[in-house]
Protein backbone atom coordinates (compact mmCIF):
# COMPACT_ATOMS: atom_id res chain seq x y z
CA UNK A 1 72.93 120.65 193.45
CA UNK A 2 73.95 122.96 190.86
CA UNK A 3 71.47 123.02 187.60
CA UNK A 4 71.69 123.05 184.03
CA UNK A 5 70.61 126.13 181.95
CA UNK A 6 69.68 123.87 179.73
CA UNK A 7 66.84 121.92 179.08
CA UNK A 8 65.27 118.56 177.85
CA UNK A 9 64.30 120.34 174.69
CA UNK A 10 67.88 121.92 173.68
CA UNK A 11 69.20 118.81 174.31
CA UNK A 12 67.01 116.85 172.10
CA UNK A 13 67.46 119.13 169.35
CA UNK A 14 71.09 118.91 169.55
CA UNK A 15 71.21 115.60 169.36
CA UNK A 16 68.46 115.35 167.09
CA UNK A 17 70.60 117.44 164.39
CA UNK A 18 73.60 115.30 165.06
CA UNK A 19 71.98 112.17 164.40
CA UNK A 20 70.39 113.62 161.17
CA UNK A 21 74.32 115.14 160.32
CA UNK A 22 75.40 111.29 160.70
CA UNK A 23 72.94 109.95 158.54
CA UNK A 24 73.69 111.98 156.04
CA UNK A 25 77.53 111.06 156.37
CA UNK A 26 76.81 107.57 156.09
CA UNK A 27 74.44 108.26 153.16
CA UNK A 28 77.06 110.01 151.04
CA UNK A 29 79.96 107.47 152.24
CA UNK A 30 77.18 105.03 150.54
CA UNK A 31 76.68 106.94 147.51
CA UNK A 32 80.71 107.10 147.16
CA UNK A 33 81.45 103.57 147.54
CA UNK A 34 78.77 102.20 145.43
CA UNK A 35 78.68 105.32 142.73
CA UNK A 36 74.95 105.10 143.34
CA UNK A 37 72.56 107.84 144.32
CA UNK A 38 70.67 105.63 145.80
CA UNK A 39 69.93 101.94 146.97
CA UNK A 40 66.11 102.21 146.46
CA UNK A 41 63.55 103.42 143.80
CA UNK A 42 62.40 105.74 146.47
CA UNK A 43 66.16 107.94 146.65
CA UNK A 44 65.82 108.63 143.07
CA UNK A 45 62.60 110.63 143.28
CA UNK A 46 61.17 111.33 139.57
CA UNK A 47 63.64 108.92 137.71
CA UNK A 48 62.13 106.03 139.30
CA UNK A 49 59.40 105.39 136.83
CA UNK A 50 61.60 105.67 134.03
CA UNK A 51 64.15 103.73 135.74
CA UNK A 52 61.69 100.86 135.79
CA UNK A 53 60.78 101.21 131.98
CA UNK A 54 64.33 101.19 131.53
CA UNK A 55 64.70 97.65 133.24
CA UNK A 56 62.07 96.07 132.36
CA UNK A 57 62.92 96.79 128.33
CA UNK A 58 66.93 95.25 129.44
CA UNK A 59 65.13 92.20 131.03
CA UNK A 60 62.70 91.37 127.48
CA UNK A 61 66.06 91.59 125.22
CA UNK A 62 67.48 89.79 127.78
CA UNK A 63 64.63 86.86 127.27
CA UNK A 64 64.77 87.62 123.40
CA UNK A 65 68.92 86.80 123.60
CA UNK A 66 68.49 83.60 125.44
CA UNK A 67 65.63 82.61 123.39
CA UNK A 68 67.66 82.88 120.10
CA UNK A 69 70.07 81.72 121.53
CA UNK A 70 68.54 78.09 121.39
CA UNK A 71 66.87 79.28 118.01
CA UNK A 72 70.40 79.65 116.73
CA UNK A 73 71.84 76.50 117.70
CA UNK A 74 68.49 74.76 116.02
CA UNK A 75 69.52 76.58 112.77
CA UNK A 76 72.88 75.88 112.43
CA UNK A 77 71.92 72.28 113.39
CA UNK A 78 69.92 72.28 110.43
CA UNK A 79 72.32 73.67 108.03
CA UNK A 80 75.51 71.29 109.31
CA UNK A 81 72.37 68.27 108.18
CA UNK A 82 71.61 70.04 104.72
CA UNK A 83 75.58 70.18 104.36
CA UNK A 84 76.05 66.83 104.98
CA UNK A 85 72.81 65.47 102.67
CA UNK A 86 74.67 67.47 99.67
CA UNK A 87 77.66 65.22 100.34
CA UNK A 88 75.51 62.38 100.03
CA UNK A 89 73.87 63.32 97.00
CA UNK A 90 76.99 63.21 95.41
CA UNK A 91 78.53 59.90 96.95
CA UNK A 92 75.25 58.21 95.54
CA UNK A 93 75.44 59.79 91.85
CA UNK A 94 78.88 58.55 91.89
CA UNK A 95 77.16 55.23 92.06
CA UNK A 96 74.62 55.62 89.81
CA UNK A 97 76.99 57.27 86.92
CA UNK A 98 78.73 53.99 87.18
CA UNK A 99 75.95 51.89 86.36
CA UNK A 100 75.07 54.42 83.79
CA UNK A 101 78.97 54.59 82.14
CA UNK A 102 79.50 50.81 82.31
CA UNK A 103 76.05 48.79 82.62
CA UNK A 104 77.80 47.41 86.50
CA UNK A 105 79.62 48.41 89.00
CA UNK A 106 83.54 47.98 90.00
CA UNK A 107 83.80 44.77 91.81
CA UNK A 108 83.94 44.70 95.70
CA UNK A 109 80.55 47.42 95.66
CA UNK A 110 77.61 46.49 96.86
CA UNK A 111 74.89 48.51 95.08
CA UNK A 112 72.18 47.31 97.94
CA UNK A 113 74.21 47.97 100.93
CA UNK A 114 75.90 51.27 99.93
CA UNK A 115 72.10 52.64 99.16
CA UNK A 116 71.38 50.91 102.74
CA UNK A 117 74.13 52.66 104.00
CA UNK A 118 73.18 56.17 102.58
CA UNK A 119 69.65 55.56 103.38
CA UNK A 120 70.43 55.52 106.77
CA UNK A 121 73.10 58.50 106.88
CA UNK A 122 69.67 60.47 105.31
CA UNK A 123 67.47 59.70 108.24
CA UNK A 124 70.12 60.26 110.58
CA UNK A 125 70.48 63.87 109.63
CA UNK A 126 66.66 64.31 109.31
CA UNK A 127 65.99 62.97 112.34
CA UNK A 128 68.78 64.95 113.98
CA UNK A 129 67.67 66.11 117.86
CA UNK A 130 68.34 69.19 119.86
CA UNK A 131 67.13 70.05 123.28
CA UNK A 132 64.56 67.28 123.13
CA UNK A 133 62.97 68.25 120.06
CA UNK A 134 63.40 67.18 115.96
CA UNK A 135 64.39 69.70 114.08
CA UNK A 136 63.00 68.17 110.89
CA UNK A 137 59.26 67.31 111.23
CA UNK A 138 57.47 70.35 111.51
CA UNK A 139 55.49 71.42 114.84
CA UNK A 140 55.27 67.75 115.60
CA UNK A 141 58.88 68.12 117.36
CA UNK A 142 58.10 64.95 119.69
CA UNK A 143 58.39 62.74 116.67
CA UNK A 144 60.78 61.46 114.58
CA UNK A 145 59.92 62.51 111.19
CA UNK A 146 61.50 60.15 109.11
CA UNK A 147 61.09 56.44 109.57
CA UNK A 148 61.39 53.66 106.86
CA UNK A 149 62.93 50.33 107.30
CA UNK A 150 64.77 48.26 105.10
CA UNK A 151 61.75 46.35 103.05
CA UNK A 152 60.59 49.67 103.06
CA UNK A 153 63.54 51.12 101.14
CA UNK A 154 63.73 48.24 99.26
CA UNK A 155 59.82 48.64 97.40
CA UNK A 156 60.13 50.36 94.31
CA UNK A 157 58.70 54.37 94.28
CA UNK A 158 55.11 54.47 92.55
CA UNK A 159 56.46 54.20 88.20
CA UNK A 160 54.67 56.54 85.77
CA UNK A 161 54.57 55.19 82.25
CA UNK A 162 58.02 56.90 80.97
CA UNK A 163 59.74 55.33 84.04
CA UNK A 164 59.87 58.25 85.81
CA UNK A 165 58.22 58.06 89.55
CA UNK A 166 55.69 59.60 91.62
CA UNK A 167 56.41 62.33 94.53
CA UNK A 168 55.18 60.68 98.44
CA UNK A 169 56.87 61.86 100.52
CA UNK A 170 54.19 60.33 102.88
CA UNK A 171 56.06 57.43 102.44
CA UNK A 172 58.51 58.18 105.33
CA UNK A 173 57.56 61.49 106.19
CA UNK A 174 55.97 61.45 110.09
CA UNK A 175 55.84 65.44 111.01
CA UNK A 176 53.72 67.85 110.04
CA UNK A 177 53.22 70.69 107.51
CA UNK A 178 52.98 73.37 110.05
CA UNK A 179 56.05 76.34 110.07
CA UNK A 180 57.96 76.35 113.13
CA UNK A 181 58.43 79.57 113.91
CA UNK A 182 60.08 82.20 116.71
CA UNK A 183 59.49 85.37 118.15
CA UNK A 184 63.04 87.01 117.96
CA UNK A 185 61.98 90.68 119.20
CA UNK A 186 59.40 92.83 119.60
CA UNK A 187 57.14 92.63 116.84
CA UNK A 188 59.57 90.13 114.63
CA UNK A 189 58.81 86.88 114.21
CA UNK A 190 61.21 84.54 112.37
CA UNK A 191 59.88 81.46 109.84
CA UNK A 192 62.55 79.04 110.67
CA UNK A 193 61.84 75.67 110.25
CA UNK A 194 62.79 72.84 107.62
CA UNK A 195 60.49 69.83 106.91
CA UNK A 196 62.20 66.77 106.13
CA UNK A 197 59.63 66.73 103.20
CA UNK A 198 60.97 68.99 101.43
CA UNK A 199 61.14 68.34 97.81
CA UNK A 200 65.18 68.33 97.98
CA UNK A 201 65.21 65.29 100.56
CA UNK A 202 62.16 64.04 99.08
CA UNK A 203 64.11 63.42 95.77
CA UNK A 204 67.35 62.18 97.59
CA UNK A 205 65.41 59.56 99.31
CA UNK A 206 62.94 58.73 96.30
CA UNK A 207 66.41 58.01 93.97
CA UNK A 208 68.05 56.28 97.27
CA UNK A 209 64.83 53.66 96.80
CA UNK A 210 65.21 53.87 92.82
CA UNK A 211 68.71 52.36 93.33
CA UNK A 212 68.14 49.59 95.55
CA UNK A 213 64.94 48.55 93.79
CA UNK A 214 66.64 48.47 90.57
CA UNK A 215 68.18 45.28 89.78
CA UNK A 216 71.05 45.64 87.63
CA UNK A 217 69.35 42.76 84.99
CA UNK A 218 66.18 44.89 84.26
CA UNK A 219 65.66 45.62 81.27
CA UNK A 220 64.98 49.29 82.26
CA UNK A 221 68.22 49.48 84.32
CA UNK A 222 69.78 52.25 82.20
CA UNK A 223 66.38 54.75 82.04
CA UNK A 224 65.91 53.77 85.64
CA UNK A 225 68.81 54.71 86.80
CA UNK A 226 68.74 57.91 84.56
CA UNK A 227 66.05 59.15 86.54
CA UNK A 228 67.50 58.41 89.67
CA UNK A 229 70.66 60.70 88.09
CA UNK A 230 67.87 62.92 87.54
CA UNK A 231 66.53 62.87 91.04
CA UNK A 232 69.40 63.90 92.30
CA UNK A 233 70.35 66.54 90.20
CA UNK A 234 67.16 68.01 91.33
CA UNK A 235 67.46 66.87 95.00
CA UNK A 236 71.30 68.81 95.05
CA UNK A 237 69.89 71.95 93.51
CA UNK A 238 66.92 72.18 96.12
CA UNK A 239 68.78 71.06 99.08
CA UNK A 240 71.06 73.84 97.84
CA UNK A 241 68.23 76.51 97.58
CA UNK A 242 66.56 75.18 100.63
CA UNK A 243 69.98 75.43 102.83
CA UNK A 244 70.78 79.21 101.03
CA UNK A 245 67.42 80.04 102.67
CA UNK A 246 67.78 79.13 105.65
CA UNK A 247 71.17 80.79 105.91
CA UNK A 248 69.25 83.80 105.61
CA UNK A 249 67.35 83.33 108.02
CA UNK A 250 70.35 82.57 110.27
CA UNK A 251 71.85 85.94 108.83
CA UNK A 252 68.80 87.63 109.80
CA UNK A 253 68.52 86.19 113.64
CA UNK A 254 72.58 87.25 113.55
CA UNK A 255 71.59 90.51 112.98
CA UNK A 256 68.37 90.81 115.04
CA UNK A 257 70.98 89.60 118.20
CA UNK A 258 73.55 92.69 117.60
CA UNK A 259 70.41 95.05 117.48
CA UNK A 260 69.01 93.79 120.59
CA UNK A 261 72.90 93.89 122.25
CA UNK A 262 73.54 97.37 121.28
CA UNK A 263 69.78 98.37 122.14
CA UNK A 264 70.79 97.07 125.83
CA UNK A 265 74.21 98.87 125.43
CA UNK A 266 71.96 101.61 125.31
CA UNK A 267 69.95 101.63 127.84
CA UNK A 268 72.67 100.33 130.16
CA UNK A 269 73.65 103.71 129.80
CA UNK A 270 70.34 105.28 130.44
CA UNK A 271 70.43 103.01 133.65
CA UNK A 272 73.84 104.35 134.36
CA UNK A 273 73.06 108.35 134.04
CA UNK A 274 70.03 107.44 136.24
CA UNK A 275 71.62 105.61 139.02
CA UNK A 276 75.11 106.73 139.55
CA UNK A 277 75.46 109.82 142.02
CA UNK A 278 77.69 112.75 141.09
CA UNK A 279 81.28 111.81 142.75
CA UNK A 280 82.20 115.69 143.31
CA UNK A 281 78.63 116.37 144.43
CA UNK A 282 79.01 113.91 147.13
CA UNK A 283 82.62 115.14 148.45
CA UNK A 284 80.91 118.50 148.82
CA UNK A 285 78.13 117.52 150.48
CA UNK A 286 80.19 114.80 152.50
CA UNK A 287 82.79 117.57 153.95
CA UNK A 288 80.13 120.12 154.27
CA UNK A 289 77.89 117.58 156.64
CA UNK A 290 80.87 116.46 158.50
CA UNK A 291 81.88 120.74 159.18
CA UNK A 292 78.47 120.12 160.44
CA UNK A 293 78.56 117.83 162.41
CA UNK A 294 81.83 118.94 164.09
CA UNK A 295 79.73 122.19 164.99
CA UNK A 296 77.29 120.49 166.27
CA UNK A 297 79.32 118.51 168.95
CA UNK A 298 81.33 121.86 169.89
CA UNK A 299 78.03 123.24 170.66
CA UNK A 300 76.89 119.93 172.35
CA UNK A 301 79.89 119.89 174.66
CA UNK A 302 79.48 123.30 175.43
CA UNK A 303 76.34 123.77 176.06
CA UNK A 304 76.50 120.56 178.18
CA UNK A 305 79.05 121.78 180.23
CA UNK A 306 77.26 125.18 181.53
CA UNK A 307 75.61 125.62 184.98
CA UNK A 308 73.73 128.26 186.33
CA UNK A 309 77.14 129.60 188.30
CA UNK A 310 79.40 129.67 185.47
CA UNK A 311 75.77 131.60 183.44
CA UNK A 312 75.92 133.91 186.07
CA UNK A 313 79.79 134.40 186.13
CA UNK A 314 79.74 135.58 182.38
């Protein structure tokens, strides 16, 4: 039997190196098809920590965008109600300048049932619902904030002496006087939440009451139904103010949600110049491995292929 000059040990190496030559193929092959340097923290050495920083800032303003996301729904909610309880203001002081021009009303109108009917359009855009909670009664978002039934809206507000009436808005109101408020990013927290006891609806429903109360045959029709004009006068100017706020507000989470995009636009791009391996870095490194390795199986075969005669021939 003819032997080998060489040994366990060259052989091991050899192989050893080509093994090492492959992974590192198959590593840069990686690195090119995903334009990654690496698929762990680990194969990114130093930049790991930051990398982490990096994506655990991406996932809060990712928590803050979903968040406000609901917060903006709730808001323009809101607003669509306040919109629609300035339309009513003005359907029902439509009724009550009739009264006041004429003493009556046309015939076919019903003064009872259209303040019924406008009664119930109120509490149906105060008690408006999103998500499971009411947008209109404070902290207490379980509960419907406004209830009152028809004998209800039928009793006559509390009269001063001058005919004018007495603010309660305990009458109807169920909710709470606690803010509802949102944490919209780091360190900003936004005051968001209407009350539907807030003086504007307050008046609306308080002159709503006036008018069906009232019957046309008091004596004190006329300065009765003045102050109900005058209720809602009021009631359209602070709905108004109360709806221009909270537009602001909505303005203001707009604007907080374009800062936290473009902050995440940012570091997308930190995470980018962290993470994605240097194309022509990897070509060089790919074609000088691969020379490698095609050395390395030359000298395999050859060395493979020497016995102790053909040693001794050279």
């Amino acid at each position: 039997m003819v032997s080998r000059v060489t040994n366990l040990s060259s052989s091991r190496l050899i192989n050893s190196l080509i093994l090492k030559s492959q992974d590192r193929i198959k590593e840069q092959q990686l690195k090119l098809t995903t334009q990654q340097k690496s698929q762990d923290y680990l194969g990114i050495g130093d930049d790991s920590s930051r990398l982490l920083t990096v994506e655990s800032s991406v996932r809060r303003i990712d928590q803050f965008v979903k968040d406000n996301t609901f917060v903006d729904m709730r808001i323009e909610t809101m607003l669509n109600s306040m919109d629609a309880l300035g339309d009513i203001v003005r359907d029902v002081r439509s009724l009550v300048r009739d009264v006041l021009d004429d003493g009556n009303l046309p015939d076919g109108m019903d003064k009872d049932e259209i303040a019924q009917l406008n009664m119930d359009l109120v509490a149906g855009f105060l008690n408006v619902k999103m998500n499971g909670r009411f947008l209109f009664a404070g902290t207490k978002t379980d509960t419907k904030p406004v209830i009152l039934s028809p004998t209800e809206l039928a009793s006559a507000p509390t009269f001063n002496a001058d005919n004018t009436t007495t603010t309660e808005p305990s009458f109807y109101y169920k909710g709470d006087d606690n803010q509802v408020k949102a944490r919209i990013d780091e360190g900003v927290t936004l005051e968001y939440g209407v009350k539907a006891n807030d003086e504007g609806f307050e008046k609306l429903i308080r002159a709503i009451r006036l008018v069906k109360s009232t019957n046309l045959t008091d004596a004190n029709v006329i300065a009765k139904f003045q102050h109900a004009l005058d209720l809602l006068n009021q009631a359209e100017d602070k709905i108004a103010a109360t709806e221009l706020k909270t537009g602001i507000r909505f303005q203001q989470l707009d604007t907080t949600n374009k800062n936290l995009n473009d902050t995440k636009s940012i570091l997308a791009g930190v995470v980018d110049e962290i993470e994605r391996a240097d194309t022509f870095e990897a070509v060089a490194v790919l074609n000088q491995v691969q020379s490698q390795l095609e050395a390395s199986y030359t000298t395999a075969v050859r060395v493979s292929s020497l016995s102790l005669t053909k040693f001794l021939q050279r």
